[in-house]
C-alpha atoms as a PDB file:
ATOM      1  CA  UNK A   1      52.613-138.684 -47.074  1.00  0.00           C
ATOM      2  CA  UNK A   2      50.141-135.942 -46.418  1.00  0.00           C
ATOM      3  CA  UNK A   3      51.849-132.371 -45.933  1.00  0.00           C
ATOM      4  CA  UNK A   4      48.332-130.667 -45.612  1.00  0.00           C
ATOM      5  CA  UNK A   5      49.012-128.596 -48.921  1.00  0.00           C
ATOM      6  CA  UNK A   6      45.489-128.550 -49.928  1.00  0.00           C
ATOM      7  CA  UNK A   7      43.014-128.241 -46.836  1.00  0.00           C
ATOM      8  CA  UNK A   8      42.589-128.559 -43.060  1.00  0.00           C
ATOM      9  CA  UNK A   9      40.674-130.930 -40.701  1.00  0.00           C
ATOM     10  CA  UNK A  10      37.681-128.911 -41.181  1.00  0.00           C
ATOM     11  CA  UNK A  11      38.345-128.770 -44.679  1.00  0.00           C
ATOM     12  CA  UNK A  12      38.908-124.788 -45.376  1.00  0.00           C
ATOM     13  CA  UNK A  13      41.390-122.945 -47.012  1.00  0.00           C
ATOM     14  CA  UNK A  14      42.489-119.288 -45.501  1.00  0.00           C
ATOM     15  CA  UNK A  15      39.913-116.989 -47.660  1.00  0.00           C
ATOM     16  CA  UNK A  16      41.728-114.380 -49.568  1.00  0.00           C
ATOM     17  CA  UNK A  17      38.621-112.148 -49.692  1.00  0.00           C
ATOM     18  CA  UNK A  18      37.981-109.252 -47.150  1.00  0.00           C
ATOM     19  CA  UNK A  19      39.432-109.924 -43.339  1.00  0.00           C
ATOM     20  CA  UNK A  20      37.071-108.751 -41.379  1.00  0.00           C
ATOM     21  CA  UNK A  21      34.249-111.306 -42.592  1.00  0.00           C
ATOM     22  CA  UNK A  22      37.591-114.009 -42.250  1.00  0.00           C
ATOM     23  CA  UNK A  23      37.918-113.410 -38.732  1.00  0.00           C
ATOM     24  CA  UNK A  24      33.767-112.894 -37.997  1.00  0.00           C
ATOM     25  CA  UNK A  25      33.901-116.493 -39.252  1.00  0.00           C
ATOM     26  CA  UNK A  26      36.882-117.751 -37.263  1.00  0.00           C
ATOM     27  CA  UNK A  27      36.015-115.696 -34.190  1.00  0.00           C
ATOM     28  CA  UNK A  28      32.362-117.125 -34.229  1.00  0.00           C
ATOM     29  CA  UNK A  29      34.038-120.861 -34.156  1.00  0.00           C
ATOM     30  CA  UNK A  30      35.990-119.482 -31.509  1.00  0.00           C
ATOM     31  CA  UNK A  31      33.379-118.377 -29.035  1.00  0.00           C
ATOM     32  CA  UNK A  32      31.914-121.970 -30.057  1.00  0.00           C
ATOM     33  CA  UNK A  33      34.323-124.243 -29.488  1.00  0.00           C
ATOM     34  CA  UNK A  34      37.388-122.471 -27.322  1.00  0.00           C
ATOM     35  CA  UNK A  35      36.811-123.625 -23.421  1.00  0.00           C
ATOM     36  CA  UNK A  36      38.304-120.162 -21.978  1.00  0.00           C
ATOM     37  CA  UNK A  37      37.319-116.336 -23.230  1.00  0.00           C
ATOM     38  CA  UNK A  38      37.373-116.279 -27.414  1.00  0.00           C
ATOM     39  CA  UNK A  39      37.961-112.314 -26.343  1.00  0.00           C
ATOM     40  CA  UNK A  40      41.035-113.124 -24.688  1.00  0.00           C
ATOM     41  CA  UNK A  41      43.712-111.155 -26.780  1.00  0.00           C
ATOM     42  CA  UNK A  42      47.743-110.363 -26.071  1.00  0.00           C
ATOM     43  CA  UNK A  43      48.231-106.340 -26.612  1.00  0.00           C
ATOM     44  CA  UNK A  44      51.557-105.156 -27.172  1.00  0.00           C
ATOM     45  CA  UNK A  45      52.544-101.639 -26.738  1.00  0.00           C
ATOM     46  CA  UNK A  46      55.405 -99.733 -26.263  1.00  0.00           C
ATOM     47  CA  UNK A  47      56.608 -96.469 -25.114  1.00  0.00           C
ATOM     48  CA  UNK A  48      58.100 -93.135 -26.869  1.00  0.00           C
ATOM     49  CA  UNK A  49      61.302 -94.968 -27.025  1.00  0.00           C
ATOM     50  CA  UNK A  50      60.376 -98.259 -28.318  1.00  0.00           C
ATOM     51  CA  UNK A  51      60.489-100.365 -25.210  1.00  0.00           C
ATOM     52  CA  UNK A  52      57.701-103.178 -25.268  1.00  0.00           C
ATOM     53  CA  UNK A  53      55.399-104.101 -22.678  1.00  0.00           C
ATOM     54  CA  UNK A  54      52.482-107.056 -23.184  1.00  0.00           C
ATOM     55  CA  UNK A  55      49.856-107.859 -21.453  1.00  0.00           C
ATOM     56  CA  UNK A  56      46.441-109.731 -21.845  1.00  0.00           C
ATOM     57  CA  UNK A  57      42.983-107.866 -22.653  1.00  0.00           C
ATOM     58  CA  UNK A  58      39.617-108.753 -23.298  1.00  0.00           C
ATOM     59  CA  UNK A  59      38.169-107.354 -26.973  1.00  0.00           C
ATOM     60  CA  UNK A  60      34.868-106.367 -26.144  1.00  0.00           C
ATOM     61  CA  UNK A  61      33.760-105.076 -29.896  1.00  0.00           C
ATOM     62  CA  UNK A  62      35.089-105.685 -33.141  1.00  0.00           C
ATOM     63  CA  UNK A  63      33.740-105.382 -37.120  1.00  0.00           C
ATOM     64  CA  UNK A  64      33.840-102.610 -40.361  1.00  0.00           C
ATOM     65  CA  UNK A  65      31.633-100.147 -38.213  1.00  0.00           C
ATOM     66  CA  UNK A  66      34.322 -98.851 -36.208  1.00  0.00           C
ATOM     67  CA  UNK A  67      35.857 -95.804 -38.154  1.00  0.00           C
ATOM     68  CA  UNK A  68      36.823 -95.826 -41.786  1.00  0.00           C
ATOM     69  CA  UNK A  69      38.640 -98.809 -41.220  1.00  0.00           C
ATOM     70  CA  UNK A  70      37.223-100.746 -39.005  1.00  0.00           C
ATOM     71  CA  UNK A  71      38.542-101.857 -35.863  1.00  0.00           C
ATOM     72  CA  UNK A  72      38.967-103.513 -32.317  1.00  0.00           C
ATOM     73  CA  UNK A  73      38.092-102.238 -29.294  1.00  0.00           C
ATOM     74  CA  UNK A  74      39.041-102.947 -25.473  1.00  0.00           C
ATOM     75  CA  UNK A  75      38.854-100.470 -22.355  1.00  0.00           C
ATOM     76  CA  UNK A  76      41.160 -99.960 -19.397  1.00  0.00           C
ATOM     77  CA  UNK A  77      42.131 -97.273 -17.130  1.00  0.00           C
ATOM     78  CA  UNK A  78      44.327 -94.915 -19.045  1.00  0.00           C
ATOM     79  CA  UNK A  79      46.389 -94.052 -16.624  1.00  0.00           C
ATOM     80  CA  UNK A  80      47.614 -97.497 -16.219  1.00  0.00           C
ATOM     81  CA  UNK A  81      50.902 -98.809 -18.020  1.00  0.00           C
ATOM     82  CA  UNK A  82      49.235 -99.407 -21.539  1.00  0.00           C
ATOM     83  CA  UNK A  83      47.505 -96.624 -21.279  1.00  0.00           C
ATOM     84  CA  UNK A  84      49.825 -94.445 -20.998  1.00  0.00           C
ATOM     85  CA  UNK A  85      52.036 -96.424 -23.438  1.00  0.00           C
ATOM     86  CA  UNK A  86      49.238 -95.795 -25.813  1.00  0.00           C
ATOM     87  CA  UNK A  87      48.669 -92.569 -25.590  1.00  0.00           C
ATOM     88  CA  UNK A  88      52.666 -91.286 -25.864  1.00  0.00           C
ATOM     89  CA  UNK A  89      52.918 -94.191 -29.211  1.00  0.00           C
ATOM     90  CA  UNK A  90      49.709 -94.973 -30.493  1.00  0.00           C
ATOM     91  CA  UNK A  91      50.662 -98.084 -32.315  1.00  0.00           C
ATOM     92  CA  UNK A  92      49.984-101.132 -31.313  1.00  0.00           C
ATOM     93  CA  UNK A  93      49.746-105.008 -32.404  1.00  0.00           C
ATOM     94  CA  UNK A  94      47.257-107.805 -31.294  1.00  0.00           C
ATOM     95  CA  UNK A  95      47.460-111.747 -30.815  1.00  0.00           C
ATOM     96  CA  UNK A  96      44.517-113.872 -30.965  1.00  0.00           C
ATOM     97  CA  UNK A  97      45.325-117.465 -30.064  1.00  0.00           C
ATOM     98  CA  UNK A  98      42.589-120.130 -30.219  1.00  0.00           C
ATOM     99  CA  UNK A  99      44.692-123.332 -29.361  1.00  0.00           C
ATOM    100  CA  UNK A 100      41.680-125.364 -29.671  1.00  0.00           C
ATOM    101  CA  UNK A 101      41.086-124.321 -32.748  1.00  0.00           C
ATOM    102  CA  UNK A 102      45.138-124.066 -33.819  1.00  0.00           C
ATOM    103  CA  UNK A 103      44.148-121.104 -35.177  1.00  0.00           C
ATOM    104  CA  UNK A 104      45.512-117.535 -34.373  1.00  0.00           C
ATOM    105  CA  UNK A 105      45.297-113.940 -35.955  1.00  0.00           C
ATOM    106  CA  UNK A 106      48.121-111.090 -35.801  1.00  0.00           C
ATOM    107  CA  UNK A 107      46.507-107.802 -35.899  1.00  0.00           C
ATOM    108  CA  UNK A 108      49.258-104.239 -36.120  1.00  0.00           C
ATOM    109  CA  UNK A 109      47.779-100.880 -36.518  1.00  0.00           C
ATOM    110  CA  UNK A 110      47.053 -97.490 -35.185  1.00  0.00           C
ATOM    111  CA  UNK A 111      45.373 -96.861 -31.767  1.00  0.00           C
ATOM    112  CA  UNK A 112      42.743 -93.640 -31.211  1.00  0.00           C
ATOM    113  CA  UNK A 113      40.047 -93.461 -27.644  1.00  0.00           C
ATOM    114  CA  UNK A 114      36.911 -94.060 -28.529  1.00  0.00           C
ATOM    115  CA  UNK A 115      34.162 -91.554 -27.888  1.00  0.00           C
ATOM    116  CA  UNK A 116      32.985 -90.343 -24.217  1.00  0.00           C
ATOM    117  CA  UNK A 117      29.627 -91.585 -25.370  1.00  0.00           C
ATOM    118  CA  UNK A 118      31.233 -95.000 -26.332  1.00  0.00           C
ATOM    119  CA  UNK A 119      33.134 -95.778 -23.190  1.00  0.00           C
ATOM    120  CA  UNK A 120      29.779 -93.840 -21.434  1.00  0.00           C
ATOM    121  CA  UNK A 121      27.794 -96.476 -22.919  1.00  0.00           C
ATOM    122  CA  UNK A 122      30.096 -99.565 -22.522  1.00  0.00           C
ATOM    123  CA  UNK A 123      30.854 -98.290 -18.547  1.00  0.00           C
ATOM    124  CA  UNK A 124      27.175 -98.537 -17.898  1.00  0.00           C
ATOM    125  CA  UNK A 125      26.972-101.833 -19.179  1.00  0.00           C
ATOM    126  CA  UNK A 126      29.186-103.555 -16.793  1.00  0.00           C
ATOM    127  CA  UNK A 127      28.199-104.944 -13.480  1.00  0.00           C
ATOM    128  CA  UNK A 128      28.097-102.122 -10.465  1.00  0.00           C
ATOM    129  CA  UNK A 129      31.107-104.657  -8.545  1.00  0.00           C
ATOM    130  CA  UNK A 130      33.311-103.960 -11.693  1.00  0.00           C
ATOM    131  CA  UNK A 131      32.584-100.545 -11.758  1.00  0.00           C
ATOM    132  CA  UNK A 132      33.392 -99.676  -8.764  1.00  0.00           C
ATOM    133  CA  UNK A 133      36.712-101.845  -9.009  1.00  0.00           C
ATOM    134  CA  UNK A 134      37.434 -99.532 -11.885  1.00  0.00           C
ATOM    135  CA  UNK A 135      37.117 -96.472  -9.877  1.00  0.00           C
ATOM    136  CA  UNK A 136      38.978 -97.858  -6.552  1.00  0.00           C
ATOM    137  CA  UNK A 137      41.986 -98.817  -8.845  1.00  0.00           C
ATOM    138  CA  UNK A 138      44.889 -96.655  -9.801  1.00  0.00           C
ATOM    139  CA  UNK A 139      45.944 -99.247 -11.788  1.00  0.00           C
ATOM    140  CA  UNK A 140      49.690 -99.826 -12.489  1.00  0.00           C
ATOM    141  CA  UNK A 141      51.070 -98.125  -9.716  1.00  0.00           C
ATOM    142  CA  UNK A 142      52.407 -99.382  -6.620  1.00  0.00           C
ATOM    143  CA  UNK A 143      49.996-101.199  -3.998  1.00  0.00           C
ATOM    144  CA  UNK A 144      50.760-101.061  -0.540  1.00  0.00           C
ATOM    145  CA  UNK A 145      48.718-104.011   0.702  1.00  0.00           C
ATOM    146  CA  UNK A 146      45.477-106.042  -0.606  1.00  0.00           C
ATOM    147  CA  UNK A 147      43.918-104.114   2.390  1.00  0.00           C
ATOM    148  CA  UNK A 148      43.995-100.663   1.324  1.00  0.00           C
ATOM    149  CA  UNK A 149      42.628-101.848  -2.203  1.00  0.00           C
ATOM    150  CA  UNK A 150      39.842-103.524  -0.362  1.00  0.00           C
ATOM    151  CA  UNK A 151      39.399-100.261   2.039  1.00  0.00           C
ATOM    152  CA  UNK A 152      39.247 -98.094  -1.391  1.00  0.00           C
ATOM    153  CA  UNK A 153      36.231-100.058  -2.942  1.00  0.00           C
ATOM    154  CA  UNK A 154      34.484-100.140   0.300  1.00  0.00           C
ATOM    155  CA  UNK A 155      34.766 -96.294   0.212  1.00  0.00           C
ATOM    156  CA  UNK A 156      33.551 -96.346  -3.156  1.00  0.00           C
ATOM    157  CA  UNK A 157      30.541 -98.382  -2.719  1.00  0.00           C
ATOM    158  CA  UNK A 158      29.453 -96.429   0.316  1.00  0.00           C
ATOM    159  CA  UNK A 159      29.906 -93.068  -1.644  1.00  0.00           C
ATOM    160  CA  UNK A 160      27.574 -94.109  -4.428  1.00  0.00           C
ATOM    161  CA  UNK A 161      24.865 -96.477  -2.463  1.00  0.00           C
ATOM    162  CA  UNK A 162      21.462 -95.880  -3.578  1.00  0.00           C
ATOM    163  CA  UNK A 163      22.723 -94.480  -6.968  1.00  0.00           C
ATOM    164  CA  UNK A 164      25.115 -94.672 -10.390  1.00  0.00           C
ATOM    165  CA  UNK A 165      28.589 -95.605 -10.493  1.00  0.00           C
ATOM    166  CA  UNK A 166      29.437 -92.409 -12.947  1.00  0.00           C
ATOM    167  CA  UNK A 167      32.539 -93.506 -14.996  1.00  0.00           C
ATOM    168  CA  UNK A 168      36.183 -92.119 -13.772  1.00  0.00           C
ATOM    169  CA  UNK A 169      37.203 -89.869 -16.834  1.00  0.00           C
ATOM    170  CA  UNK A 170      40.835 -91.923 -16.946  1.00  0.00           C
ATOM    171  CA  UNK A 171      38.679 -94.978 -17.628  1.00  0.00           C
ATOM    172  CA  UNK A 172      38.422 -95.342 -20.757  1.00  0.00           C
ATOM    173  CA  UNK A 173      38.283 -97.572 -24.353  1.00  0.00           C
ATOM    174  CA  UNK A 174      40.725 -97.755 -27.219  1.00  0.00           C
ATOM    175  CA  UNK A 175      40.190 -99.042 -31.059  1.00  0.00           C
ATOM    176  CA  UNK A 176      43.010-100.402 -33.063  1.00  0.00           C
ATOM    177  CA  UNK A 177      42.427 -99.350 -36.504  1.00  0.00           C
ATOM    178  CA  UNK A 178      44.367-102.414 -38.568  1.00  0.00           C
ATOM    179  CA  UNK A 179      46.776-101.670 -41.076  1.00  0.00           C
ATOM    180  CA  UNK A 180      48.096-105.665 -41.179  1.00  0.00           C
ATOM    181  CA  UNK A 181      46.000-108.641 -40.588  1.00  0.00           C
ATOM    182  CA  UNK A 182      47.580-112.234 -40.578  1.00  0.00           C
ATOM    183  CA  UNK A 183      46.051-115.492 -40.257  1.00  0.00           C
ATOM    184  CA  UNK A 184      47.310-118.373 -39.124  1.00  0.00           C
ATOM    185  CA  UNK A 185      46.333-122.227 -39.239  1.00  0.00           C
ATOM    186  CA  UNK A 186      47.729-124.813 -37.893  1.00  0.00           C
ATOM    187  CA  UNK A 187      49.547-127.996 -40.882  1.00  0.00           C
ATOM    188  CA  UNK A 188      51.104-131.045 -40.452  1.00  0.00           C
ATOM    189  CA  UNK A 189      54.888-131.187 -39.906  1.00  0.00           C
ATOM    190  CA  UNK A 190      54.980-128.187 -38.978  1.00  0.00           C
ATOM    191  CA  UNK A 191      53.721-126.730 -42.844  1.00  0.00           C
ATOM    192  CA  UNK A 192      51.802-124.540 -41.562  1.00  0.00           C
ATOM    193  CA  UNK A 193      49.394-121.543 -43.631  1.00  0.00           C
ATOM    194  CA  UNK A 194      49.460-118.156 -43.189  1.00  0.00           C
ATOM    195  CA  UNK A 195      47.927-115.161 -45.295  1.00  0.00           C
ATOM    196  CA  UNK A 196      48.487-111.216 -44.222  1.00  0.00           C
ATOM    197  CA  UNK A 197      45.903-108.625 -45.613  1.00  0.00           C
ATOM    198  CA  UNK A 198      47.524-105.283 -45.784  1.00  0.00           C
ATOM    199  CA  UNK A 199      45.795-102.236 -46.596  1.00  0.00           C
ATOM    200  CA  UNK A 200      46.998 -99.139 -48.277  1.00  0.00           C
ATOM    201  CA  UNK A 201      47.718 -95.617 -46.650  1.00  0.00           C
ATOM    202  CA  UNK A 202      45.466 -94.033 -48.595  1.00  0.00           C
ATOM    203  CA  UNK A 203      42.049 -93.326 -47.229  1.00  0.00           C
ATOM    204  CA  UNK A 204      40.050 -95.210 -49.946  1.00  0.00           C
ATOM    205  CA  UNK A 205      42.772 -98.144 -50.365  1.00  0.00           C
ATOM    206  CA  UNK A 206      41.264-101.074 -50.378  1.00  0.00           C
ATOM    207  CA  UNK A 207      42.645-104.550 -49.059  1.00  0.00           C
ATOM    208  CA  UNK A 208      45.557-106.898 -50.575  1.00  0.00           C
ATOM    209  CA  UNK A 209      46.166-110.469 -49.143  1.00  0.00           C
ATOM    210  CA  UNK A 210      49.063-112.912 -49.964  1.00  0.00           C
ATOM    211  CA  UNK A 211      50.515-116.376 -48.302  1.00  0.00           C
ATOM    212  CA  UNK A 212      53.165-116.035 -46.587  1.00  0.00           C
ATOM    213  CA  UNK A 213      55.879-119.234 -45.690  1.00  0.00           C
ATOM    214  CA  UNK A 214      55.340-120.428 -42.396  1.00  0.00           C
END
């Protein structure tokens, strides 16, 4: 009987080296092979008080650049739930899960804004119908019909015809800074592997990796 102790379909082991080339490689297969958005990650946050709240996000840039640390970065509207969440707790964990690839990645750290010039830059880059979604929306709160959203981005589109969409200063991007990385593959009978890279608290800490039972 074969417990998959050794290696998996695709014949690879979880590397114990650095994670952030680990999960270049496995988000590369990813954006290959998974039918949906690779990006597609769960964010949990919670408030002052500990109560959770999750909610799907797209991560729109990732890698070793990002701070001392590295990181992962998504936008929203910071006045919205998680926004607001984030800002009062600034902790927060991620969940990659690429079924297709039985593969996911658990990712728990600290949360900062990016830069004006960062979400300047990323704002411009999006189509003019999304920004101007992002500036009709008070996201989170209450809606009183489908109408009045519809009536706001009309507004909103008339008001900046002929010229930039500038971007609302609530809207906004965040980057996770990872103290914990885990990786997870998929074994028979349920055997499955996982390895979690934690780094140190110390600014030049380095990172340690060990398996984990599944």
């Amino acid at each position: 009987m074969n417990f998959g102790s050794d290696k998996d379909a695709s014949g690879e082991l979880i590397a114990s080296g650095e994670p952030f080339a680990l999960f270049d490689k496995w988000f590369a297969e990813a954006k290959l092979h998974e039918p949906g958005d690779p990006d597609a990650v769960a964010l949990a946050t919670a408030t002052s008080e500990a109560l959770p709240s999750l909610r799907m996000v797209l991560m729109k840039e990732h890698g070793q650049h990002l701070g001392a640390h590295g990181g992962f970065v998504f936008y929203t509207n910071s006045h919205s739930r998680k926004g607001a969440e984030l800002l009062a707790n600034p902790h927060a964990a991620m969940l990659f899960h690429w079924k297709s690839l039985r593969r996911q990645v658990r990712i728990e750290g600290n949360v900062a804004p990016v830069s004006d010039a960062m979400a300047d830059a990323y704002f411009a880059s999006r189509s003019r119908d999304s920004q101007i979604g992002a500036t009709a929306s008070d996201q989170s709160r209450p809606l009183a019909s489908r109408t009045a959203f519809l009536a706001r981005i009309a507004k909103v589109a008339a008001s900046t015809l002929g010229g930039p969409v500038p971007r609302p200063p609530h809207w906004t991007g965040f980057c996770l800074t990872p103290v914990a990385i885990e990786f997870w593959m998929d074994r028979p009978f349920r055997l499955h592997e996982r390895r979690r890279f934690t780094r140190g608290l110390h600014a030049d800490d380095g990172w340690s990796s060990t398996l984990l039972y599944p």
